[in-house]
Protein backbone atom coordinates (compact mmCIF):
# COMPACT_ATOMS: atom_id res chain seq x y z
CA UNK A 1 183.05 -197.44 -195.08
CA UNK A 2 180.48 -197.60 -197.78
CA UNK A 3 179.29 -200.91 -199.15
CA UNK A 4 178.36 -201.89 -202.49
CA UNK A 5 175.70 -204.82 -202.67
CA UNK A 6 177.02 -206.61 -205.46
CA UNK A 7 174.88 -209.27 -206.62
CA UNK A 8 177.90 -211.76 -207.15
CA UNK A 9 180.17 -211.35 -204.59
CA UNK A 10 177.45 -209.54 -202.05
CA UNK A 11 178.43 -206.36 -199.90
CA UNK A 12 181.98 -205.06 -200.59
CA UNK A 13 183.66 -202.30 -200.03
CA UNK A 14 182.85 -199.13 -202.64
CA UNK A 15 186.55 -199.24 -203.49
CA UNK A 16 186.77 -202.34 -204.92
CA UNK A 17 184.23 -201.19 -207.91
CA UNK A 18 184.74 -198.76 -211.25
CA UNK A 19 181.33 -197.23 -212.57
CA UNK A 20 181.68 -197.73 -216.15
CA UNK A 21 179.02 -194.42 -217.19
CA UNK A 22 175.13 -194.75 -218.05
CA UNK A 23 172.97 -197.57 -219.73
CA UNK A 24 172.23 -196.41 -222.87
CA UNK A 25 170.99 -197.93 -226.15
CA UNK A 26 173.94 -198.82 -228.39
CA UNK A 27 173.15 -197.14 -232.04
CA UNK A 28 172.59 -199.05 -234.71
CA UNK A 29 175.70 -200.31 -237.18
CA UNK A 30 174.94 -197.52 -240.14
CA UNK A 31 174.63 -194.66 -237.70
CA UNK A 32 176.64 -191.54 -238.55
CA UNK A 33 179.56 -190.48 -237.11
CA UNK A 34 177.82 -187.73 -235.26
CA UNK A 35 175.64 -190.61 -233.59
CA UNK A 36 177.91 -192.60 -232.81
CA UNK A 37 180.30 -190.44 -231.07
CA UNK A 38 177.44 -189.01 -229.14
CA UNK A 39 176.98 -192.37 -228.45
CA UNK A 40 180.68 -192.92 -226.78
CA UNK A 41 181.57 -189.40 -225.64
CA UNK A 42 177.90 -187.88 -224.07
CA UNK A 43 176.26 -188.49 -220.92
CA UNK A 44 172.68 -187.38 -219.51
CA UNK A 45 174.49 -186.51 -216.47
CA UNK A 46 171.04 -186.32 -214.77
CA UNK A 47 170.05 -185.69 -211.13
CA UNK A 48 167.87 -187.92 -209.92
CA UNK A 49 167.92 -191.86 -210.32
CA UNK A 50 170.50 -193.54 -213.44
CA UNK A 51 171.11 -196.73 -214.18
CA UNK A 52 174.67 -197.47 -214.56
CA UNK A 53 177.72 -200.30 -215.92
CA UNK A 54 179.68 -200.64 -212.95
CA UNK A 55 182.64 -203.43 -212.53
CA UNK A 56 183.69 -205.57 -209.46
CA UNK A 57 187.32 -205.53 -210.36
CA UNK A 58 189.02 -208.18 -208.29
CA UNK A 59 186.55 -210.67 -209.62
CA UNK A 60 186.30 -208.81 -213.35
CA UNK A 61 182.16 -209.17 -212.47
CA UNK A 62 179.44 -206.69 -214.48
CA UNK A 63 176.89 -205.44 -213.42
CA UNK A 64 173.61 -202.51 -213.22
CA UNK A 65 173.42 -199.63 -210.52
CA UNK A 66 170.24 -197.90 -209.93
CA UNK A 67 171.33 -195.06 -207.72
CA UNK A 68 170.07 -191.61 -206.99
CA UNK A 69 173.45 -189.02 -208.04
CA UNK A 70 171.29 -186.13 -205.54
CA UNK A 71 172.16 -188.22 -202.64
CA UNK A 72 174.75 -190.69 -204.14
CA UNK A 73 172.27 -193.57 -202.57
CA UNK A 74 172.63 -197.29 -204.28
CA UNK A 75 168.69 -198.19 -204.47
CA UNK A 76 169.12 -201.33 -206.27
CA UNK A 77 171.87 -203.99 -207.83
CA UNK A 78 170.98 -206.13 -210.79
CA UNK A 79 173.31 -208.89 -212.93
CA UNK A 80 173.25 -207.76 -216.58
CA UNK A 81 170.73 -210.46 -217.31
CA UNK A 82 167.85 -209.73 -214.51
CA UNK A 83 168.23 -206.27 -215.68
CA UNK A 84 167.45 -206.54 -219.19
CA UNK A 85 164.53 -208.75 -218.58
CA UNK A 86 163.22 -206.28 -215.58
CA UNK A 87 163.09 -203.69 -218.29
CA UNK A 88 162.00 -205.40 -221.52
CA UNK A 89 164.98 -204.02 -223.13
CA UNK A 90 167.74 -205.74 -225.10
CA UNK A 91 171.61 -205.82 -224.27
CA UNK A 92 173.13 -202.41 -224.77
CA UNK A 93 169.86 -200.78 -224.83
């Protein structure tokens, strides 16, 4: 069984989450249509180390995954908060 440290509800089984798709910055509000479905439809689908949304969903709880997709390994869990002020960035960057 693999076990998701969530920083909420703490370990849990990997079933009990959704990954929600990369952290990216949102575009702004006059983008063009091209942006913005870029925006909702693209990924960097990288290998190596993402940050990710990912959802708790018997407690409805949101939250960042730094994992490696090469080995599938969880290196780090933040709350939406910590991790915006970890990286200087805004919400939705």
């Amino acid at each position: 069984m693999k076990l998701m440290p969530c920083p909420w509800n703490g370990p849990r089984n990997i079933s009990e989450f959704i990954c929600r798709g990369e952290v990216t910055a949102v575009p702004d509000a006059d983008c063009s249509d091209g942006e913005w479905s870029e925006y909702v439809f693209m990924e960097n689908n990288i290998a190596g180390e993402v940050c990710e949304w990912w959802i708790h969903t018997p407690s409805s709880f949101w939250f960042i995954v730094r994992r490696d997709t090469r080995s599938e390994e969880i290196l780090e869990t933040y709350t939406v908060d910590e991790f915006f002020l970890r990286t200087d960035q805004k919400a939705g960057s």
